[in-house]
N, C-alpha and C. Protein backbone atom coordinates (compact mmCIF):
# COMPACT_ATOMS: atom_id res chain seq x y z
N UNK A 1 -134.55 45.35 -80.11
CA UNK A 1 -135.25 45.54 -81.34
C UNK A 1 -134.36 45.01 -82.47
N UNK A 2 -134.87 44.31 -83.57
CA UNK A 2 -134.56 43.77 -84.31
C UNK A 2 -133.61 44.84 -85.74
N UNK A 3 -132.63 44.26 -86.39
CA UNK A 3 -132.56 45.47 -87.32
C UNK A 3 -133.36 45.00 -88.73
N UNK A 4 -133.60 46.36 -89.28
CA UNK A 4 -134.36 45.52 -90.46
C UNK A 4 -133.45 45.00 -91.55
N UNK A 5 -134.12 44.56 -92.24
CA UNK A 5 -133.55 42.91 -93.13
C UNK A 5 -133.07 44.55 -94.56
N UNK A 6 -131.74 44.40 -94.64
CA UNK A 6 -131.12 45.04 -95.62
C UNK A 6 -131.22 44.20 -97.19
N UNK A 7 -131.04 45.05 -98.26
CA UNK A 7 -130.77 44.37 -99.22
C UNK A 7 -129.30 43.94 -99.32
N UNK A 8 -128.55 42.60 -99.87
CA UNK A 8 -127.34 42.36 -99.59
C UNK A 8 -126.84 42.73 -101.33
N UNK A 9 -127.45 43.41 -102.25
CA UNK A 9 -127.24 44.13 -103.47
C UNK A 9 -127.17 45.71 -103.32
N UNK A 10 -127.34 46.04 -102.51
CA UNK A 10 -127.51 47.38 -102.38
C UNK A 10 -128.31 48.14 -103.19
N UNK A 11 -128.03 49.42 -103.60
CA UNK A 11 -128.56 50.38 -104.45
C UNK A 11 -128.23 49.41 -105.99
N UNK A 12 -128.94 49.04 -106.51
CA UNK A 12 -128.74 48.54 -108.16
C UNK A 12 -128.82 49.80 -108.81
N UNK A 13 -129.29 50.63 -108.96
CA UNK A 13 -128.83 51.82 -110.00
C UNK A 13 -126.99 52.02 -109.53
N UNK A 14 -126.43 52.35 -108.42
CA UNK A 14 -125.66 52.54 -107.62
C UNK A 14 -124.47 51.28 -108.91
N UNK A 15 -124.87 49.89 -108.29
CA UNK A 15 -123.77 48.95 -108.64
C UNK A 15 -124.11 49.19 -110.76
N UNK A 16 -124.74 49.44 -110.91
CA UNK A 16 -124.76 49.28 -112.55
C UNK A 16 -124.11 50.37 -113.32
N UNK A 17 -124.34 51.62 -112.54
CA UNK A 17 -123.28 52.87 -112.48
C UNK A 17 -121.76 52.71 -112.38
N UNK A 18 -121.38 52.00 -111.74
CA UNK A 18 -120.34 51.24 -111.00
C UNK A 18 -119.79 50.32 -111.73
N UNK A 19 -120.63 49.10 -112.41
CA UNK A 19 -120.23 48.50 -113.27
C UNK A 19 -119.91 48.72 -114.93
N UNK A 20 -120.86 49.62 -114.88
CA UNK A 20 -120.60 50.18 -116.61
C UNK A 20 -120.01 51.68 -116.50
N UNK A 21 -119.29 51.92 -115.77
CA UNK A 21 -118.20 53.41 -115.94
C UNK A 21 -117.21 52.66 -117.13
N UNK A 22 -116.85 53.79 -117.58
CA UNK A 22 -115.82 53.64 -118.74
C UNK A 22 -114.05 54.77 -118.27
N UNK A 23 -113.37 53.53 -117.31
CA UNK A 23 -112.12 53.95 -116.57
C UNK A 23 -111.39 54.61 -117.96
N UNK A 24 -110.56 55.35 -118.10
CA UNK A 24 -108.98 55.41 -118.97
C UNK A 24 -108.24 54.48 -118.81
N UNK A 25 -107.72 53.69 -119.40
CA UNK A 25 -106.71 52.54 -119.29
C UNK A 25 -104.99 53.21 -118.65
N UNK A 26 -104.65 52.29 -118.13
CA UNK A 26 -103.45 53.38 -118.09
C UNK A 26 -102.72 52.89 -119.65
N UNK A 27 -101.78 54.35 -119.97
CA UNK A 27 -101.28 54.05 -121.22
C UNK A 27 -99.72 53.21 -120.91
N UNK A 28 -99.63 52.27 -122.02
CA UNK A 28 -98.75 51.70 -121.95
C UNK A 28 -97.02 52.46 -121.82
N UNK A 29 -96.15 52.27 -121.02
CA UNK A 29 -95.07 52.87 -120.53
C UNK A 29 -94.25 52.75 -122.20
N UNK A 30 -93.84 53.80 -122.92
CA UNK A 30 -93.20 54.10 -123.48
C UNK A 30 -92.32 54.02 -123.35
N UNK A 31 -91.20 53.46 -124.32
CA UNK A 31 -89.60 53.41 -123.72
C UNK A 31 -89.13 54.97 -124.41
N UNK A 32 -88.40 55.17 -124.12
CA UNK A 32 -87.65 56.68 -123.64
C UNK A 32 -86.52 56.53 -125.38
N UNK A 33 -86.89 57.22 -126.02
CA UNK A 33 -85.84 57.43 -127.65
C UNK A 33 -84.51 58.22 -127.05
N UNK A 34 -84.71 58.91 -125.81
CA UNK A 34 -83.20 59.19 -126.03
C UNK A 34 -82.08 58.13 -125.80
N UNK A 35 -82.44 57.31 -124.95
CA UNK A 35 -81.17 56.39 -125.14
C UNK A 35 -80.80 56.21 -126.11
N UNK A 36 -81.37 55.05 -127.39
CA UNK A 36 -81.11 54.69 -128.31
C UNK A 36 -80.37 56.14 -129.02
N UNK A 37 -80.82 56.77 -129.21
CA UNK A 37 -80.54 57.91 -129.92
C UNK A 37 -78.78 58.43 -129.32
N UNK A 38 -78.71 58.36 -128.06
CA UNK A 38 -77.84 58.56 -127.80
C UNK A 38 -76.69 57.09 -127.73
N UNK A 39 -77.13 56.41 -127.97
CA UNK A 39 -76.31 55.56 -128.25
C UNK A 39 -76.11 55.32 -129.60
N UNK A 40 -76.37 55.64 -130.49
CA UNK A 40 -76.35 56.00 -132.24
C UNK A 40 -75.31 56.98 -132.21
N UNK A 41 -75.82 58.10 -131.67
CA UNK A 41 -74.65 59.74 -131.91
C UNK A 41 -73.54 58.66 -130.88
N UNK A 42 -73.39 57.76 -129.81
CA UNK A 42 -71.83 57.69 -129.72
C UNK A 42 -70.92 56.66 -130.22
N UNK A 43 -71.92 55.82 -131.37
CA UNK A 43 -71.14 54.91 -132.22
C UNK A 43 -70.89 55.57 -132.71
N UNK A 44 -71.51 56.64 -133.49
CA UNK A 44 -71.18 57.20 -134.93
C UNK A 44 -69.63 58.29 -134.73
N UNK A 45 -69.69 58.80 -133.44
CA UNK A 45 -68.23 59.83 -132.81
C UNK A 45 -67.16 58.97 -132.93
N UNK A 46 -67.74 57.78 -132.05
CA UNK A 46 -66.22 56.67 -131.93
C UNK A 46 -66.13 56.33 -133.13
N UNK A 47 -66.63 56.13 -134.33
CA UNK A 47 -66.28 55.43 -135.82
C UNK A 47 -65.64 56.41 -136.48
N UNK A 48 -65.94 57.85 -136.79
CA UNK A 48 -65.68 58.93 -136.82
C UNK A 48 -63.81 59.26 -136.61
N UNK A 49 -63.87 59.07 -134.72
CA UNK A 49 -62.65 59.38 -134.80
C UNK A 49 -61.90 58.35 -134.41
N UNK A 50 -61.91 57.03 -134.53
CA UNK A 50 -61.37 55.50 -135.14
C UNK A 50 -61.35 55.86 -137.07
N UNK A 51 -61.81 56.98 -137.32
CA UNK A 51 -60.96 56.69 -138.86
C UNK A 51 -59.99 57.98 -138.63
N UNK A 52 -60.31 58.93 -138.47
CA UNK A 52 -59.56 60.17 -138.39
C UNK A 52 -58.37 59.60 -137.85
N UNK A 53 -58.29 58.89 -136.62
CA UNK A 53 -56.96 58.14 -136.16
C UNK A 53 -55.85 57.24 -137.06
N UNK A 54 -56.75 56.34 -137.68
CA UNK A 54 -56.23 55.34 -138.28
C UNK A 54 -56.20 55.22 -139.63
N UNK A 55 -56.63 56.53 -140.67
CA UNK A 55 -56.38 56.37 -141.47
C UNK A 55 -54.98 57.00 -142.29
C-alpha cells in the first residue's frame, strides 16, 4: 500500500509561529570594570609610594 502524498511545508500555522517568534538576543559580553579599576588603585599605590621614597 502506497503512503499518502504528505505536504513537504508542513503545518503553515506551525512554520509562521516558528518564523515570527521574537528570540532574546543574547546580550553582548560585558567586559568586567574590575580589572581596569584595579589596575588604576595599583598605579596610583606605586606613584604614591615612588614619592614617599624619593622625595
Amino acid at each position: 500500500m502506497s503512503e499518502p502524498q504528505m505536504d513537504p511545508a508542513g503545518n503553515t500555522q506551525q512554520f509562521k509561529a516558528f518564523a515570527q517568534r521574537n528570540e532574546p538576543e543574547a546580550a553582548p559580553a560585558r567586559r568586567s570594570l574590575l580589572t581596569p579599576i584595579l589596575i588604576v588603585v595599583g598605579v596610583l599605590v606605586v606613584a604614591v609610594l615612588a614619592f614617599l621614597l624619593f622625595r
